[in-house]
PDB file of N, CA and C in Angstrom:
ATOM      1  N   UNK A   1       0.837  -1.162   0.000  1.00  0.00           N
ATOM      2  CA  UNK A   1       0.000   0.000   0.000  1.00  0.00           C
ATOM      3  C   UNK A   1       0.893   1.239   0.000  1.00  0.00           C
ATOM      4  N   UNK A   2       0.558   1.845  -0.880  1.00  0.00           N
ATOM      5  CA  UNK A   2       1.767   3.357  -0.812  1.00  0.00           C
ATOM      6  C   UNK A   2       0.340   4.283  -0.935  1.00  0.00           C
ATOM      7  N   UNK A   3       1.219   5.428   0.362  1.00  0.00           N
ATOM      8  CA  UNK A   3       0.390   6.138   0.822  1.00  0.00           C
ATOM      9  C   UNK A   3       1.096   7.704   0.654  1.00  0.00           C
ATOM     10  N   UNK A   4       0.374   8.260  -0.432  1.00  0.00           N
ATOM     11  CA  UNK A   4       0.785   9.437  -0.437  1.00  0.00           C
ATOM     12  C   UNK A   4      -0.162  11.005  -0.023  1.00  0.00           C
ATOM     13  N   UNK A   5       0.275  11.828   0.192  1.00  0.00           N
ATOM     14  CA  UNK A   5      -0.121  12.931   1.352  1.00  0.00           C
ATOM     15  C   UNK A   5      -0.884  13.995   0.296  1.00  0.00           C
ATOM     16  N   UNK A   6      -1.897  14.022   0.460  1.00  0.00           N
ATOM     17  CA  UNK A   6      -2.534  15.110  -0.265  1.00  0.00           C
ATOM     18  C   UNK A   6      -1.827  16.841  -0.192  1.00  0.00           C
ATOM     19  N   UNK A   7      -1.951  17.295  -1.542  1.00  0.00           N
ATOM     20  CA  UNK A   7      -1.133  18.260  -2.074  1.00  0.00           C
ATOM     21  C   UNK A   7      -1.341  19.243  -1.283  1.00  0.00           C
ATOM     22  N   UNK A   8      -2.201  19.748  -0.579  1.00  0.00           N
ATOM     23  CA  UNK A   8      -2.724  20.587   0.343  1.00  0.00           C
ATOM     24  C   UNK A   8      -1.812  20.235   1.628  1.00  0.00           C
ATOM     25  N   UNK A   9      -1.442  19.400   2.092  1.00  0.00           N
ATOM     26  CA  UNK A   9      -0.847  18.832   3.403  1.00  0.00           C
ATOM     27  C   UNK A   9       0.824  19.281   3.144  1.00  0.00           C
ATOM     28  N   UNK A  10       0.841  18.737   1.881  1.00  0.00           N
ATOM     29  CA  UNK A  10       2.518  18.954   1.454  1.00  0.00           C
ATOM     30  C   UNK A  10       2.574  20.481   1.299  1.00  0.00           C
ATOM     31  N   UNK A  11       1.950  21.141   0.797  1.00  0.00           N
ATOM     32  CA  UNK A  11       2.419  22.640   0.752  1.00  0.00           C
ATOM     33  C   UNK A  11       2.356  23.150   1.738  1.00  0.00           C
ATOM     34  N   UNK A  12       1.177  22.937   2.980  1.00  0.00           N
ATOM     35  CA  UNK A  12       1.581  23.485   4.458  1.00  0.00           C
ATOM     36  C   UNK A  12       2.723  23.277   5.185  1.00  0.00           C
ATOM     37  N   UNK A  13       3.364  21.842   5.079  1.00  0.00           N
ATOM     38  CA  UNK A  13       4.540  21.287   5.637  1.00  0.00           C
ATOM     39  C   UNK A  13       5.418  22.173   4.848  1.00  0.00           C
ATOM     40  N   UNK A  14       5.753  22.136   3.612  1.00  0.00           N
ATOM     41  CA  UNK A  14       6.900  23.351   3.308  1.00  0.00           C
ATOM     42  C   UNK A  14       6.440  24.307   3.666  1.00  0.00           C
ATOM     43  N   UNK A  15       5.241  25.340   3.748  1.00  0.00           N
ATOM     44  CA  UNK A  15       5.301  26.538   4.086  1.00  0.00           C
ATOM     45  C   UNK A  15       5.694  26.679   5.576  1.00  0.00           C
ATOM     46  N   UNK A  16       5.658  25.772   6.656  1.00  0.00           N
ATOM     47  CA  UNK A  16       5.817  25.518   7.845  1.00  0.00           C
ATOM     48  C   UNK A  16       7.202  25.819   7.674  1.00  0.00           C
ATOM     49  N   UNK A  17       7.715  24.816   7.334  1.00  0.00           N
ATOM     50  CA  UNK A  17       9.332  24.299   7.518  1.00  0.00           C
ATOM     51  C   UNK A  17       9.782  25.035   6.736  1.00  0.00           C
ATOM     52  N   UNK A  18       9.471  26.452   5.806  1.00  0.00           N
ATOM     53  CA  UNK A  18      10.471  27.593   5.305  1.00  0.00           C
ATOM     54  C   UNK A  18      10.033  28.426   6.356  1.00  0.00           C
ATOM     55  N   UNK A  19       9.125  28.606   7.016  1.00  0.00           N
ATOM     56  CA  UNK A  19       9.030  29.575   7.781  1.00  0.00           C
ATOM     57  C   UNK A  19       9.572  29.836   8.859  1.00  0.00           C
ATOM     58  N   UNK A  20      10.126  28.160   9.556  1.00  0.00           N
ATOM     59  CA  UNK A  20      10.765  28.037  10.848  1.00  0.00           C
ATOM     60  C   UNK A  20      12.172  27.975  10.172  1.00  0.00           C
ATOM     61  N   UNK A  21      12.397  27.895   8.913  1.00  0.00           N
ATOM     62  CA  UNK A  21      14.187  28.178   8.517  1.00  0.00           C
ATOM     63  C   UNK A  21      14.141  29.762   8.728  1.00  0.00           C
ATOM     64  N   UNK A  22      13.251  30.104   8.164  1.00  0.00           N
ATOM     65  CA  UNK A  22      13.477  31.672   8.205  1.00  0.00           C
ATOM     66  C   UNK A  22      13.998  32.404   9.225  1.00  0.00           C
ATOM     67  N   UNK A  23      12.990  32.102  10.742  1.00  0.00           N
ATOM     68  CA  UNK A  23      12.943  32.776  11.839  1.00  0.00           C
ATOM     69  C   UNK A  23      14.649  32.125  12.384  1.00  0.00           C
ATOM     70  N   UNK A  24      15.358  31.063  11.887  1.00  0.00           N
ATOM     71  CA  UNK A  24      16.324  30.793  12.604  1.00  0.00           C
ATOM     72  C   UNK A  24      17.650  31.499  11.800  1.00  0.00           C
ATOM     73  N   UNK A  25      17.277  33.057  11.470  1.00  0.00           N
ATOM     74  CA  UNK A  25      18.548  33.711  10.891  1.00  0.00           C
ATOM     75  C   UNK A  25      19.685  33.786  12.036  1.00  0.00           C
ATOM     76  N   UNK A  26      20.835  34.392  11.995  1.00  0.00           N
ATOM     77  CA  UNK A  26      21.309  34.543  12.976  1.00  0.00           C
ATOM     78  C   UNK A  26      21.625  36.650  13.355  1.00  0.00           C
ATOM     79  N   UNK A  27      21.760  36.789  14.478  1.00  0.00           N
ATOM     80  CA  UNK A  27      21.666  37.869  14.778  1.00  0.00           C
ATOM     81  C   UNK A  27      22.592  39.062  14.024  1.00  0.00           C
ATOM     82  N   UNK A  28      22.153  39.913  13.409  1.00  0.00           N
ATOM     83  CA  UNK A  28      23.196  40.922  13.276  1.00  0.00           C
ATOM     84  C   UNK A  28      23.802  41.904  13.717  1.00  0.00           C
ATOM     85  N   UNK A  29      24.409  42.444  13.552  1.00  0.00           N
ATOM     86  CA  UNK A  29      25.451  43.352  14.237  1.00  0.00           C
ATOM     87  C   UNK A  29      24.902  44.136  15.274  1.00  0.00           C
ATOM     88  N   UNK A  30      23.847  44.821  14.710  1.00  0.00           N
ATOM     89  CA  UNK A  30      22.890  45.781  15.292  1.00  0.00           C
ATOM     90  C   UNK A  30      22.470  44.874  16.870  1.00  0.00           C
ATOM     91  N   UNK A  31      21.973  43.831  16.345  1.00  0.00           N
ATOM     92  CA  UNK A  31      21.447  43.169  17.162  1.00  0.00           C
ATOM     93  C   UNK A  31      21.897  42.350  18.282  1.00  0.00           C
ATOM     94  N   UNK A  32      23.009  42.341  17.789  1.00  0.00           N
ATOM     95  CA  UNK A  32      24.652  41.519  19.273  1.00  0.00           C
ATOM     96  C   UNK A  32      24.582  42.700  20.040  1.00  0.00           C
ATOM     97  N   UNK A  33      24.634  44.205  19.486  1.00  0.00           N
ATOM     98  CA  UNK A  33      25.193  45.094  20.392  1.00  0.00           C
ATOM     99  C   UNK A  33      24.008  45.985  20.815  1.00  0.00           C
ATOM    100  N   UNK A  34      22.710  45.479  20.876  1.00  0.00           N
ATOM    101  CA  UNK A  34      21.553  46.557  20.897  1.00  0.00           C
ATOM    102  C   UNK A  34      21.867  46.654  23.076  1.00  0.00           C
ATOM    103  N   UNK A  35      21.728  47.812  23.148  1.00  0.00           N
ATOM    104  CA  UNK A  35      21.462  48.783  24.638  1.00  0.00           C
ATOM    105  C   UNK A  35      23.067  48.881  24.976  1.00  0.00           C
ATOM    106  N   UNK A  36      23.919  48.504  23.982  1.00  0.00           N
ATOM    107  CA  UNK A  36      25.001  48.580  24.512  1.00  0.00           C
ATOM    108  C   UNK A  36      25.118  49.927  24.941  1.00  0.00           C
ATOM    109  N   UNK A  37      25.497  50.864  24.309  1.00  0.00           N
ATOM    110  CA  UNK A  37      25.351  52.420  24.588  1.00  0.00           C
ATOM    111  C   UNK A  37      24.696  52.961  25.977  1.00  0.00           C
ATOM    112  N   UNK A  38      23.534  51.974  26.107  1.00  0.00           N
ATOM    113  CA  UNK A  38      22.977  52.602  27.272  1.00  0.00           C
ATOM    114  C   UNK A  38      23.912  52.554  28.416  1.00  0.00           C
ATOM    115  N   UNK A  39      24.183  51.234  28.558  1.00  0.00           N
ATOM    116  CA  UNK A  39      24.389  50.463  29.220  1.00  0.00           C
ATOM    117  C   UNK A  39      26.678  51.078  29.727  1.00  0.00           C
ATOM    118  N   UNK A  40      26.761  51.538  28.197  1.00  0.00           N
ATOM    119  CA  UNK A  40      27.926  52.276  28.919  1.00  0.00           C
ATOM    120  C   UNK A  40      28.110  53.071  29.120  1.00  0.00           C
ATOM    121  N   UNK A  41      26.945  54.145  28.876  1.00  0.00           N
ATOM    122  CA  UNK A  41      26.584  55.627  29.291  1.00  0.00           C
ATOM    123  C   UNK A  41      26.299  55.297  31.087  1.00  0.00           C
ATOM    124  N   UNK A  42      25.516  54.750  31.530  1.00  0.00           N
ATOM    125  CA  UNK A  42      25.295  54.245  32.988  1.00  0.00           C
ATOM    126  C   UNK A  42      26.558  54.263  33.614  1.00  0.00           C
ATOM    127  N   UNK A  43      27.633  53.371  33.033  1.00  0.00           N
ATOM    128  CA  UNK A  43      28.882  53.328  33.424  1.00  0.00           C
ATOM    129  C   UNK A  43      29.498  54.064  33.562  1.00  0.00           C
ATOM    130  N   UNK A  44      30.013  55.073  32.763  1.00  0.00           N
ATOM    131  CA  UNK A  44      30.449  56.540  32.595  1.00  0.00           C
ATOM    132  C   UNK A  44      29.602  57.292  33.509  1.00  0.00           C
ATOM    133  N   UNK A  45      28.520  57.297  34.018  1.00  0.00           N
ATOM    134  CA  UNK A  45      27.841  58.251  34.928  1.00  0.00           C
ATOM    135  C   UNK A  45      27.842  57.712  36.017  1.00  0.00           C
ATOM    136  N   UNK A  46      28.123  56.248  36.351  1.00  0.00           N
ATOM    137  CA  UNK A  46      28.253  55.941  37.634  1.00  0.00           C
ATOM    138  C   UNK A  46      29.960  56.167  38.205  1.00  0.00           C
ATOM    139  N   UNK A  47      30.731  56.942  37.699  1.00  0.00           N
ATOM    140  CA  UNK A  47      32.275  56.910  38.043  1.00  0.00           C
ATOM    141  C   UNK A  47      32.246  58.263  37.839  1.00  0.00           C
ATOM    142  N   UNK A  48      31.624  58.872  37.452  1.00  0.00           N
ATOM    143  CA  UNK A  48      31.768  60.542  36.978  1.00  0.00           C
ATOM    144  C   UNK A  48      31.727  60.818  38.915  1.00  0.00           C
ATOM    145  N   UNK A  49      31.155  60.782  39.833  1.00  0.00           N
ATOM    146  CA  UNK A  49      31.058  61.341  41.404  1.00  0.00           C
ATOM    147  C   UNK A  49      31.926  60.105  41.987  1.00  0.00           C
ATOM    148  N   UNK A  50      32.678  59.798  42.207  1.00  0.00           N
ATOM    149  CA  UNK A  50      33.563  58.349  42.758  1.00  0.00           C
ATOM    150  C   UNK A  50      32.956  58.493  44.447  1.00  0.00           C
ATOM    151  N   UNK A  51      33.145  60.145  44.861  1.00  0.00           N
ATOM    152  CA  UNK A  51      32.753  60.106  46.296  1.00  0.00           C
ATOM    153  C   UNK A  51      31.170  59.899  47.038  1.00  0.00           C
ATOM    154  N   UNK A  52      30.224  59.769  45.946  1.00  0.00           N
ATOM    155  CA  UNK A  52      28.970  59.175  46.030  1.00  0.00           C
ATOM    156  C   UNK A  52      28.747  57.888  46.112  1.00  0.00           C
ATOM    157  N   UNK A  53      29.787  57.193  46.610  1.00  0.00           N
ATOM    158  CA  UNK A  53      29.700  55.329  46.628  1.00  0.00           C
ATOM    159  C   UNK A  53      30.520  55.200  47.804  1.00  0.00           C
ATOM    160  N   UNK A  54      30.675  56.323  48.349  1.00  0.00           N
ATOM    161  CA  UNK A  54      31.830  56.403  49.799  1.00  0.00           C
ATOM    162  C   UNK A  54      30.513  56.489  50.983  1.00  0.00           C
ATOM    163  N   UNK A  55      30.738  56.115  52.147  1.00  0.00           N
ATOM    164  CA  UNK A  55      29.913  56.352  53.059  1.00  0.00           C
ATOM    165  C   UNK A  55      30.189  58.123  53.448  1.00  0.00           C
ATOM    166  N   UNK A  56      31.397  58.168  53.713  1.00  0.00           N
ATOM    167  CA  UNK A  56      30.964  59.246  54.236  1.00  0.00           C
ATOM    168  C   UNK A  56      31.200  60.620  53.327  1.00  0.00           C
ATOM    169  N   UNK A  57      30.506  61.458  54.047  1.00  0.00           N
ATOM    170  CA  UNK A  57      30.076  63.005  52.832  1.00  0.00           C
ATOM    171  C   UNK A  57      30.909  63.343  52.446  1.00  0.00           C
ATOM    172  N   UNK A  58      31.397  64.207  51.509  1.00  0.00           N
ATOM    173  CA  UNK A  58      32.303  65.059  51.366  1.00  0.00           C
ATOM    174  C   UNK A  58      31.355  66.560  51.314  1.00  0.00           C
ATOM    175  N   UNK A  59      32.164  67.722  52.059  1.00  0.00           N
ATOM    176  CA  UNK A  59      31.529  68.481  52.254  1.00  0.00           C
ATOM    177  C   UNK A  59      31.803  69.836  51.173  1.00  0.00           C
ATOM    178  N   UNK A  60      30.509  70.266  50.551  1.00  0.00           N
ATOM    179  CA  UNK A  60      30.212  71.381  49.621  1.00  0.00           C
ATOM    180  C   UNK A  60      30.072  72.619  50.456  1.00  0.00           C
ATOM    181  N   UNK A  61      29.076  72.424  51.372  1.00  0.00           N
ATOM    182  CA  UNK A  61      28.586  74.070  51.844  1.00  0.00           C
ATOM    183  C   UNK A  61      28.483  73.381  52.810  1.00  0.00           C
ATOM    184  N   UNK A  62      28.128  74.636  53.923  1.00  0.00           N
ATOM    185  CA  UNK A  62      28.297  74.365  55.016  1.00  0.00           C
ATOM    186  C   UNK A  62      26.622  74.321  55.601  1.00  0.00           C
ATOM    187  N   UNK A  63      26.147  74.386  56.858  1.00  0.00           N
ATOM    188  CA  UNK A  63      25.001  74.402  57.142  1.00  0.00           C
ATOM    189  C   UNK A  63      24.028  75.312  57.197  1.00  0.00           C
ATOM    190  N   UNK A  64      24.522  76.275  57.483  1.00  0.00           N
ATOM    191  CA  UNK A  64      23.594  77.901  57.193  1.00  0.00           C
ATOM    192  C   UNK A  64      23.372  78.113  55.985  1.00  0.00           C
ATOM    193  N   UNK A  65      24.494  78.244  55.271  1.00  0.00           N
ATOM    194  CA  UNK A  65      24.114  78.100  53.767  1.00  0.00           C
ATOM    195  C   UNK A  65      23.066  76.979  52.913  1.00  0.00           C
ATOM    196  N   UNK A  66      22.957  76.494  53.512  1.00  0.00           N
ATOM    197  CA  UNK A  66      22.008  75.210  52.858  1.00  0.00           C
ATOM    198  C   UNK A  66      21.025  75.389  53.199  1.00  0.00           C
ATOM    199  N   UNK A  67      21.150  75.611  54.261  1.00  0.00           N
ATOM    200  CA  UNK A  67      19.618  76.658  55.035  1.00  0.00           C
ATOM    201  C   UNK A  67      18.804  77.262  54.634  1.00  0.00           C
ATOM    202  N   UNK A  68      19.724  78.486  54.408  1.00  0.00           N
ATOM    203  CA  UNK A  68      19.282  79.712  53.797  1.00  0.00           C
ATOM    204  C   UNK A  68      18.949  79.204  52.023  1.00  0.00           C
ATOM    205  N   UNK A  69      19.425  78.370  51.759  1.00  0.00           N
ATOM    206  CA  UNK A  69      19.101  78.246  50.588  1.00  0.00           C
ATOM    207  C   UNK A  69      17.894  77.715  50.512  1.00  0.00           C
ATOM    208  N   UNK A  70      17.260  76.998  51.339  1.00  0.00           N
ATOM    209  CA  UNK A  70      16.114  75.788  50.655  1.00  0.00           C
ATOM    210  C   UNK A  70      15.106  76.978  51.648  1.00  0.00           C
ATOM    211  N   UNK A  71      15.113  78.004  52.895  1.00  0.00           N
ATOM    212  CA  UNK A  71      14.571  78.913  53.156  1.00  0.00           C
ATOM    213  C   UNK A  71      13.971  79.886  52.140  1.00  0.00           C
ATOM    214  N   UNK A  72      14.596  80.458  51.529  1.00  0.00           N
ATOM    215  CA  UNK A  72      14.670  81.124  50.194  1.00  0.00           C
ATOM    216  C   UNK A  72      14.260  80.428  48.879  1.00  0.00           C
ATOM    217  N   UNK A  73      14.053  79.247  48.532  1.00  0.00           N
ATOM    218  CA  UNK A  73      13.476  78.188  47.981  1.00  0.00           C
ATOM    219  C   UNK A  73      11.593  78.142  48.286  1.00  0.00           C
ATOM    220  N   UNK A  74      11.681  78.130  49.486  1.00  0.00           N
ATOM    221  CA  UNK A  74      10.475  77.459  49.966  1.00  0.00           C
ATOM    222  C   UNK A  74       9.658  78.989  49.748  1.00  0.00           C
ATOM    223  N   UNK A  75      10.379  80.722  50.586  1.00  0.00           N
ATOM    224  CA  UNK A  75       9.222  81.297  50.316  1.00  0.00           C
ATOM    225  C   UNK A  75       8.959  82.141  49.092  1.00  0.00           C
ATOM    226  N   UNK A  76       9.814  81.730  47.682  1.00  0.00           N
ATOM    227  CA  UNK A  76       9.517  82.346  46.492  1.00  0.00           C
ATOM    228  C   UNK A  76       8.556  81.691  46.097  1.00  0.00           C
ATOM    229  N   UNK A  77       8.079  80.426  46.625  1.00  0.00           N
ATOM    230  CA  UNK A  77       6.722  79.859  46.332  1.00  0.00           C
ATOM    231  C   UNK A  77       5.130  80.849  47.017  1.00  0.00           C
ATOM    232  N   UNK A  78       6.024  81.796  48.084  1.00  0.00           N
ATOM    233  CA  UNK A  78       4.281  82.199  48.618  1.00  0.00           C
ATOM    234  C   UNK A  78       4.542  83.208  48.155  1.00  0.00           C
ATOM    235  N   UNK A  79       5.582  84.499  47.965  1.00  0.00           N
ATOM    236  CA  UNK A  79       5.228  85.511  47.708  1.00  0.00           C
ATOM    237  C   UNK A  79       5.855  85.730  46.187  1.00  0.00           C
ATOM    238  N   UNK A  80       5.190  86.017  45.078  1.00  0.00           N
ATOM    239  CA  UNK A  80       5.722  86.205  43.703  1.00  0.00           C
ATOM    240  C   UNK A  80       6.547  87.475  43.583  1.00  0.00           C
ATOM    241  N   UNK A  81       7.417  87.118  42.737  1.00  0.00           N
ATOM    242  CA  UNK A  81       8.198  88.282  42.452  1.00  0.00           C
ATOM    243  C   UNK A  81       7.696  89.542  41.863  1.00  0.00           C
ATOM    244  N   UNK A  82       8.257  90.598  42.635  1.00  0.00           N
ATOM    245  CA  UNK A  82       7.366  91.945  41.999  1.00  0.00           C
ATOM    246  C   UNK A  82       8.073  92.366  40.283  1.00  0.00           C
ATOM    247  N   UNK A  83       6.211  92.814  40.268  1.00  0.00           N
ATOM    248  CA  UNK A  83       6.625  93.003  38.515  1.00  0.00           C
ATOM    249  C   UNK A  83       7.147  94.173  38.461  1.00  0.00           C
ATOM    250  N   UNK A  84       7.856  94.661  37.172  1.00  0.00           N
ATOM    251  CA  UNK A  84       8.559  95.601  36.558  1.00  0.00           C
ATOM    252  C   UNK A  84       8.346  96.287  36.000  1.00  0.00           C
ATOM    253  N   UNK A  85       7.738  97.600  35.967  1.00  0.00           N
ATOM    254  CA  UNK A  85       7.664  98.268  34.678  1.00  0.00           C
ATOM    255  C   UNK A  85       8.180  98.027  33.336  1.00  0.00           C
ATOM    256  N   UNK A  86       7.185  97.892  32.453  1.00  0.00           N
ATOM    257  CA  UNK A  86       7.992  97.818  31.061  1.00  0.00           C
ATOM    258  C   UNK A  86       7.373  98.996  30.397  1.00  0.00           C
ATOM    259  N   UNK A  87       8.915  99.949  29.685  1.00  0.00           N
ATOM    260  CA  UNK A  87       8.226 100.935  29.456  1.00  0.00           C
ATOM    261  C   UNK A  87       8.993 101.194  28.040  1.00  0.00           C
ATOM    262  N   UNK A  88       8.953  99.990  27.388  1.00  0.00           N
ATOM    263  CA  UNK A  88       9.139 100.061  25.993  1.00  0.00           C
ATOM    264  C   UNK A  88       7.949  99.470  25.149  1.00  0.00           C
ATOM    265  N   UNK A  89       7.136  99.377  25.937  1.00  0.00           N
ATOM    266  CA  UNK A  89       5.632  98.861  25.077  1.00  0.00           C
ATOM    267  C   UNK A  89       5.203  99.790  23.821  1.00  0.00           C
ATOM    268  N   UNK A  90       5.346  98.844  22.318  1.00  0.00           N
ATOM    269  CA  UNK A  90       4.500 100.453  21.491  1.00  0.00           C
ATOM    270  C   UNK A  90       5.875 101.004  20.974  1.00  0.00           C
ATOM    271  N   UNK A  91       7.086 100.939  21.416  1.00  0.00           N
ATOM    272  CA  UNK A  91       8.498 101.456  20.634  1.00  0.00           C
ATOM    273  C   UNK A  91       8.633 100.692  19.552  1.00  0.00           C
ATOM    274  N   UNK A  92       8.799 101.232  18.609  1.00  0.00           N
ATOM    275  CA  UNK A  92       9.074 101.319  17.138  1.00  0.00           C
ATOM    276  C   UNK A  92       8.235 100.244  16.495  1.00  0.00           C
ATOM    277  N   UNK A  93       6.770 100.038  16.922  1.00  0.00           N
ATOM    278  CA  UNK A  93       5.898  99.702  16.253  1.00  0.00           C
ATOM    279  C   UNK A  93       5.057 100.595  15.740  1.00  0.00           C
ATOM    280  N   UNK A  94       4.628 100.114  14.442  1.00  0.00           N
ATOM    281  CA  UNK A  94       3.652 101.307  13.581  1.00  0.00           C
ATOM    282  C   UNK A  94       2.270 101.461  14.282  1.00  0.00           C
ATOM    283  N   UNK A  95       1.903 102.890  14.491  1.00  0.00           N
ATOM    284  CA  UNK A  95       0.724 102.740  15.212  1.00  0.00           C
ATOM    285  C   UNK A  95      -0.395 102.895  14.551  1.00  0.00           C
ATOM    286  N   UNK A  96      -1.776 102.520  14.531  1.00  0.00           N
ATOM    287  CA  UNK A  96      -2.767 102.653  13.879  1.00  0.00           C
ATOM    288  C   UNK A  96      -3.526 104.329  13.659  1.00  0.00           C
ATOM    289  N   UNK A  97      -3.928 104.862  12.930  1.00  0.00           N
ATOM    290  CA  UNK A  97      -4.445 106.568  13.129  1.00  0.00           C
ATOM    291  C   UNK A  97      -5.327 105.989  13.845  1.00  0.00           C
TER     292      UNK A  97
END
């Protein structure tokens, strides 16, 4: 008895089995080195402060000053800065009669 596979069956099996050759390309260039960049930008920014991986501080300013700074921070939020006269409004634009 010889048993052969209807033509419909055989063309799915090749379309199968080119399709799974296909997907098994191998990676390209792009693709070996994809996030590399990120990944050594991170690096480069994690060595840029060396003394931020130290326990203890190294000192910038002192304590009044830091003070006064985040003091001065906090009340330009309640009171707005006073406005300015502007008294070039209308200079050397054409005016309407």
């Amino acid at each position: 008895m010889n048993f052969t596979p209807p033509p419909l069956r055989c063309l799915s099996i090749v379309g199968l089995s080119l399709a799974l050759v296909a997907c098994n390309t191998p990676p390209t260039m792009v693709d070996q080195h994809f996030g590399m960049a990120v990944h050594r930008a991170q690096a480069q920014q994690s060595h840029v402060n060396p003394a931020s991986q130290r326990s203890e501080s190294v000192p910038d300013t002192d304590g009044a000053a830091a003070l006064a700074a985040v003091t001065r921070y906090q009340h330009s939020f309640q009171t707005p800065p006073a406005l300015t006269p502007i008294f070039n409004i209308g200079l050397g634009a054409v005016s309407a009669p």
